[in-house]
Protein backbone atom coordinates (compact mmCIF):
# COMPACT_ATOMS: atom_id res chain seq x y z
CA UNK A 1 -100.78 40.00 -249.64
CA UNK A 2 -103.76 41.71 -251.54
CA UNK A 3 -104.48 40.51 -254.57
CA UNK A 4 -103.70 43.58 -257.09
CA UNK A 5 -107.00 44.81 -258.98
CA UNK A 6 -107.38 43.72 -262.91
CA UNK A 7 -108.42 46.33 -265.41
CA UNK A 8 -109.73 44.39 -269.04
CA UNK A 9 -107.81 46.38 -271.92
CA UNK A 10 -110.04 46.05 -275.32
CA UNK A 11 -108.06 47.14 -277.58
CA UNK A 12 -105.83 46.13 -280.83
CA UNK A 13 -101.89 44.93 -281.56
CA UNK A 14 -98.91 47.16 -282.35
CA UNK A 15 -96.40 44.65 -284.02
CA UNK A 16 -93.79 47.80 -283.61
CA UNK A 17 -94.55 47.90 -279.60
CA UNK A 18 -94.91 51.41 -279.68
CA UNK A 19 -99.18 51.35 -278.89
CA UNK A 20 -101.85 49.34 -278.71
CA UNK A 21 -102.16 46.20 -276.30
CA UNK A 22 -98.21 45.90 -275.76
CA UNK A 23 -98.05 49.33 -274.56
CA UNK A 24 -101.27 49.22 -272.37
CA UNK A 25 -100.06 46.18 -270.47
CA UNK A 26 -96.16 48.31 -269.95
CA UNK A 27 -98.38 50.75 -268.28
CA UNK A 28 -100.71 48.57 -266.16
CA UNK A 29 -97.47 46.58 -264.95
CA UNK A 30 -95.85 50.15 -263.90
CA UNK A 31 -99.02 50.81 -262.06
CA UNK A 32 -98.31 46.78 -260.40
CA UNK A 33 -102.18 46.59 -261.74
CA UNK A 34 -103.04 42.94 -263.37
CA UNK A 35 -103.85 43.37 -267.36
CA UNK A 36 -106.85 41.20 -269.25
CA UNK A 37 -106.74 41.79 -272.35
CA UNK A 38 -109.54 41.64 -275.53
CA UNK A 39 -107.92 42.06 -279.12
CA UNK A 40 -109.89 43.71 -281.07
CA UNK A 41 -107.39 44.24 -284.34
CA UNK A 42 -104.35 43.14 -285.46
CA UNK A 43 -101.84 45.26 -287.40
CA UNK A 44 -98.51 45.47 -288.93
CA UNK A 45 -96.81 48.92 -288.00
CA UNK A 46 -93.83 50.40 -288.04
CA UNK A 47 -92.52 53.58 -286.04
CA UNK A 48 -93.91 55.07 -289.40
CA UNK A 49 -96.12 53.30 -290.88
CA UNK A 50 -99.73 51.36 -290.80
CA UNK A 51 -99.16 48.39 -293.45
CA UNK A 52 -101.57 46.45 -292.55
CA UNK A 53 -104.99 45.56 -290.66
CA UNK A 54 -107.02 42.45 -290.16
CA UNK A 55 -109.85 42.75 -287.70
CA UNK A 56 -111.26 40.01 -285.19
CA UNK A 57 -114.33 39.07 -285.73
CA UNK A 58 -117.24 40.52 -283.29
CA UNK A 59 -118.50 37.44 -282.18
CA UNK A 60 -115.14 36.35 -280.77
CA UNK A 61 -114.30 40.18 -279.62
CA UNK A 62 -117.76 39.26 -277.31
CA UNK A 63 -116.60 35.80 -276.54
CA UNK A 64 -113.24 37.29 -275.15
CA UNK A 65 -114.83 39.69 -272.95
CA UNK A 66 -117.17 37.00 -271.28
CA UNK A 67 -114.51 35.06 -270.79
CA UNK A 68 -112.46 37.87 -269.29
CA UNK A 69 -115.48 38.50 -267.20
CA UNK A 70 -115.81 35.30 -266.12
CA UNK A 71 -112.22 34.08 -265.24
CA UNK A 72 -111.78 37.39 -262.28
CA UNK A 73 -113.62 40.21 -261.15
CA UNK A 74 -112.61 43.25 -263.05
CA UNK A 75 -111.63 46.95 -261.69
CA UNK A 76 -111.82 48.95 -264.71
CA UNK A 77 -112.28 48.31 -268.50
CA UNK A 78 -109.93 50.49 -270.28
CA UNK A 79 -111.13 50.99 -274.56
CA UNK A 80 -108.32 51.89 -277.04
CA UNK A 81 -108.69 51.08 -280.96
CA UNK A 82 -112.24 49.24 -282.23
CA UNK A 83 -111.44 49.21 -286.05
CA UNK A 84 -115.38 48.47 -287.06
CA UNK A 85 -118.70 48.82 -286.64
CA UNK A 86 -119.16 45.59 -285.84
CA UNK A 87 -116.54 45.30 -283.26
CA UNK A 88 -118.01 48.44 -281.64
CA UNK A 89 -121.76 46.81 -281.40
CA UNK A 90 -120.17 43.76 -280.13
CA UNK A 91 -118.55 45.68 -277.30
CA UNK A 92 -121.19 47.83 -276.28
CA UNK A 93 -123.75 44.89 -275.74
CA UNK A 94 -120.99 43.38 -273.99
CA UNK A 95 -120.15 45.48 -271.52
CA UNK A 96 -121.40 45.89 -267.85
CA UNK A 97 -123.16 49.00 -266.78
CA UNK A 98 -120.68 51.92 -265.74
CA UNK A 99 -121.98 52.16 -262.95
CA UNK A 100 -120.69 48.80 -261.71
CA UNK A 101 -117.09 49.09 -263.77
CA UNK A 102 -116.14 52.36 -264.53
CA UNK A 103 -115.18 52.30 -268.34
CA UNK A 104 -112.28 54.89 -269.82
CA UNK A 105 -112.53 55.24 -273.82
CA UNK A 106 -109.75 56.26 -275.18
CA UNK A 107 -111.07 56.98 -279.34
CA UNK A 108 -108.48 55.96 -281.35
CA UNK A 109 -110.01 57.32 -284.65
CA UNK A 110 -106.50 57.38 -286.70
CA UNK A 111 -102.64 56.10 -286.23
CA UNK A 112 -99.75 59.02 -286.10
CA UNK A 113 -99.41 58.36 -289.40
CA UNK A 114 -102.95 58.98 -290.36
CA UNK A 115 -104.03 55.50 -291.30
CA UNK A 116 -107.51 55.44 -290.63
CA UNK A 117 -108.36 52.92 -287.71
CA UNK A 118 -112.11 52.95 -286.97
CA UNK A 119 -114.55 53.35 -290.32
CA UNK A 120 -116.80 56.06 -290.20
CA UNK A 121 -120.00 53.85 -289.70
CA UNK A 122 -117.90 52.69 -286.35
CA UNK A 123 -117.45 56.38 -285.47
CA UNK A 124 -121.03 57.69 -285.55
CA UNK A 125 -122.15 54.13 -283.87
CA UNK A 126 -119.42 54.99 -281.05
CA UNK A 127 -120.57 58.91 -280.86
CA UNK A 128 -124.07 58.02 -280.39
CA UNK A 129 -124.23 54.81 -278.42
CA UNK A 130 -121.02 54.27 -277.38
CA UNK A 131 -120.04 57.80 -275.51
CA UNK A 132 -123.12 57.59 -273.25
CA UNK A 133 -122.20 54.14 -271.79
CA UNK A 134 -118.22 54.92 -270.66
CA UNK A 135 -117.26 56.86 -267.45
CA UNK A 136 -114.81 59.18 -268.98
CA UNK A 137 -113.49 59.81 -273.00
CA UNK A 138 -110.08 60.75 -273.60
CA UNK A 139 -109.82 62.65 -277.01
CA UNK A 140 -106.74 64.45 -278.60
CA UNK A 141 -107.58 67.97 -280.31
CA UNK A 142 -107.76 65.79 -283.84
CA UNK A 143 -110.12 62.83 -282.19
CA UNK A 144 -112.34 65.64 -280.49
CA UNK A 145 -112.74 67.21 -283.89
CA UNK A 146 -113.44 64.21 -285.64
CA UNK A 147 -115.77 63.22 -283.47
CA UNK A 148 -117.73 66.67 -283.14
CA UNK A 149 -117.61 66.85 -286.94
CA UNK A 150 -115.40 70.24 -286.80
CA UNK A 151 -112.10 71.83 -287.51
CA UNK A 152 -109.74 71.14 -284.60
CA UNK A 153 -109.85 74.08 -281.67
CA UNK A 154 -107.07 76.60 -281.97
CA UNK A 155 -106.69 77.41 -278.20
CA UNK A 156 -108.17 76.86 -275.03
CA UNK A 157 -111.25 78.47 -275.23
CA UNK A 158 -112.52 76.17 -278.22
CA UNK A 159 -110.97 73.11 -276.62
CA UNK A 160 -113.27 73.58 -273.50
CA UNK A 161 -116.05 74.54 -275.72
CA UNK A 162 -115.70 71.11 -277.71
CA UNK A 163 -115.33 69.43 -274.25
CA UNK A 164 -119.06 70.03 -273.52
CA UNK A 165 -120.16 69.17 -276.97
CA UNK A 166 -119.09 65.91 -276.21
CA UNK A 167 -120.09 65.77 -272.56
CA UNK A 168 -123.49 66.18 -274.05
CA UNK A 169 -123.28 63.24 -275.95
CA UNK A 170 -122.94 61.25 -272.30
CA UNK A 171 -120.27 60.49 -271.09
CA UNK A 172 -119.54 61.31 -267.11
CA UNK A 173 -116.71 63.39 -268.07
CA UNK A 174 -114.20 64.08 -270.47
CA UNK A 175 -110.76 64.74 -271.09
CA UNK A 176 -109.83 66.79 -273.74
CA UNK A 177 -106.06 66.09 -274.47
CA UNK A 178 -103.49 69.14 -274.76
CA UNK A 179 -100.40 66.98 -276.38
CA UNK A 180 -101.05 67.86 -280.08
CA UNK A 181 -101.72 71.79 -279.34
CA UNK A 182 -99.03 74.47 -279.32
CA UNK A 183 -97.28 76.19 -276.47
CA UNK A 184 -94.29 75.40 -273.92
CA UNK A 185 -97.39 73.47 -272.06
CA UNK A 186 -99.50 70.89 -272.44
CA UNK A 187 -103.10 71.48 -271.07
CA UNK A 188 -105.12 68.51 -270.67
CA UNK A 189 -108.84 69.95 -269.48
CA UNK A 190 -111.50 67.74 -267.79
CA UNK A 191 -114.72 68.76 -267.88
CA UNK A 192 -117.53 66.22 -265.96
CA UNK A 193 -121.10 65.72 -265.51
CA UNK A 194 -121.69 68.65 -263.03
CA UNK A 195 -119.74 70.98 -265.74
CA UNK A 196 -116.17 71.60 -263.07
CA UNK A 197 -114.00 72.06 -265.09
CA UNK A 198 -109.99 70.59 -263.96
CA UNK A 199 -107.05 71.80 -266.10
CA UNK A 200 -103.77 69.65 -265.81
CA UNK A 201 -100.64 71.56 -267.44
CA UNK A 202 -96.63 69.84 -267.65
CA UNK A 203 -94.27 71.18 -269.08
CA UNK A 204 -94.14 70.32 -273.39
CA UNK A 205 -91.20 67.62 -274.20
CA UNK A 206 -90.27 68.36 -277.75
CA UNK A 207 -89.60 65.66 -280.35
CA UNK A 208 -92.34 63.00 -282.03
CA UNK A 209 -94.19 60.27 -279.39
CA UNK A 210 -96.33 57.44 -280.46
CA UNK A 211 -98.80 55.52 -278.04
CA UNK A 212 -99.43 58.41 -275.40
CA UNK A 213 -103.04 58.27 -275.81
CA UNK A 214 -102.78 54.33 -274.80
CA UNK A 215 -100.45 55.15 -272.21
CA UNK A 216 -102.37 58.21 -270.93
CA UNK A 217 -105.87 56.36 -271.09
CA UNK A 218 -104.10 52.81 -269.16
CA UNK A 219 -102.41 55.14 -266.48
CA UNK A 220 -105.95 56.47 -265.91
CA UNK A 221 -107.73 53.15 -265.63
CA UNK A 222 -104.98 51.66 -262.99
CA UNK A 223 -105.47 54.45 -260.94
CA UNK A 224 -108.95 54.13 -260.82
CA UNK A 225 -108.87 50.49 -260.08
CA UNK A 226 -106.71 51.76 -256.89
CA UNK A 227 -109.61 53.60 -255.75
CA UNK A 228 -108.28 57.16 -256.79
CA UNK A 229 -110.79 59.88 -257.85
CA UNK A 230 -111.23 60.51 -261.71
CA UNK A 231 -109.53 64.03 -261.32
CA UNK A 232 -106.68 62.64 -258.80
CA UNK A 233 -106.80 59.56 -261.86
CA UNK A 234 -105.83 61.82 -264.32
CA UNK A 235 -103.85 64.17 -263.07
CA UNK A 236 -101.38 61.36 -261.97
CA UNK A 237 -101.61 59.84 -265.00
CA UNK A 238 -100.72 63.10 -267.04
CA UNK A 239 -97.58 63.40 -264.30
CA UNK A 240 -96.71 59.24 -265.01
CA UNK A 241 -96.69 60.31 -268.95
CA UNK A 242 -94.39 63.23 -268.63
CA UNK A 243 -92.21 61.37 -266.80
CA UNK A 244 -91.65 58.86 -269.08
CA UNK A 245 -91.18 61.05 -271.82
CA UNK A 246 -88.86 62.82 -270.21
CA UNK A 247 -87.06 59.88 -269.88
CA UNK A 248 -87.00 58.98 -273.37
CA UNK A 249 -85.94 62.52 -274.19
CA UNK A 250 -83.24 62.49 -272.26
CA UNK A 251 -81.62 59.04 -273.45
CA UNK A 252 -82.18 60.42 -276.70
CA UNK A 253 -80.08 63.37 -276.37
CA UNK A 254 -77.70 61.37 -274.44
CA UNK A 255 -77.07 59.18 -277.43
């Protein structure tokens, strides 16, 4: 039997389960892809709440990758919450060249709740030096607008308009996240390198979710450790992420 391929998740804890590593490696294992994982944070959260924080250090956030990197030959690195400058230098000398390992960033800039999760020095050191190394960034409307320095787009002319902002800051493509807009759909539009432009719509399911950018981002990176194209990546990944919260809504409303 083939061994199945390894994607390295850098990314931090969710004591609640409902993000972060715990709900990177639920993904990966739907996917039957093999999970390494790099904590970069760990945090005390409820379904509500950030309570608390304490960050790894950088020099053993670098001494986990090169160990990950060193134990198996990995498919995909897959990038959810930094927390620090420091952790996002430490990662960026780290890591390979995209070109070998393609690299899926998913900015987590801010919890639901709107605990802060990455200081600003950590966001303008992962805008400028960070975005040009990954293969594909996977902002919300709020993360894209944080990023970009701007109000939030209103519909989707500005989202595809703040797409290209931050494909020129160099990344080989980006998605630009529809979950948090407004609508019966949810548009998620990828824009790459040679400007085509892919919009992926499913239908909106209603009620609060927590961890879909980890879920979206993981789905994305075990796809493209099966081989699949980024667009074909992402679009199965939006369809994976519907699905489960389709689920969820309906077990709710069974209850």
């Amino acid at each position: 039997m083939a061994q199945r391929p390894a994607v390295l998740v850098i990314a931090g804890s969710d004591s609640s389960g409902g993000a972060g590593l715990v709900r990177d490696v639920q993904v990966l294992a739907d996917f039957h892809t093999r999970a390494l994982c790099v904590v970069t944070a760990v945090t005390a959260q409820t379904h509500g709440s950030l309570q608390a924080t304490h960050h790894v250090p950088p020099e053993l956030v670098r001494a986990q990758m090169l160990a990950a990197f060193e134990s198996e030959r990995i498919a995909v690195i897959k990038i959810g919450m930094l927390g620090s400058r420091g952790i996002v230098q430490a990662v960026l000398e780290t890591l390979p060249d995209r070109e070998v390992v393609p690299i899926v960033l998913d900015p987590v800039l801010a919890s639901s709740s709107g605990s802060c999760l990455l200081d600003e020095a950590g966001r303008a050191l992962l805008r400028e030096a960070l975005l040009p190394h990954v293969t594909v960034v996977t902002p919300n409307i709020p993360e894209a607008a944080l990023l970009l320095g701007t109000a939030p787009a209103l519909d989707e002319a500005g989202r595809l308009q703040q797409a290209l902002q931050l494909l020129r800051l160099g990344p080989q493509a980006v998605l630009l996240k529809g979950g948090h807009g407004a609508g019966e759909t949810v548009v998620d539009i990828l824009l790459t390198s040679h400007q085509t432009v892919v919009r992926n719509t499913v239908p909106r399911v209603g009620g609060a979710h927590r961890g879909t950018g980890c879920a979206l981002g993981s789905a994305i990176a075990a796809e493209l450790a099966a081989g699949k194209s980024l667009a074909d990546a992402c679009r199965n990944a939006q369809a994976y992420l519907f699905a489960q919260l389709s689920a969820s809504a309906a077990q709710r409303f069974a209850r």
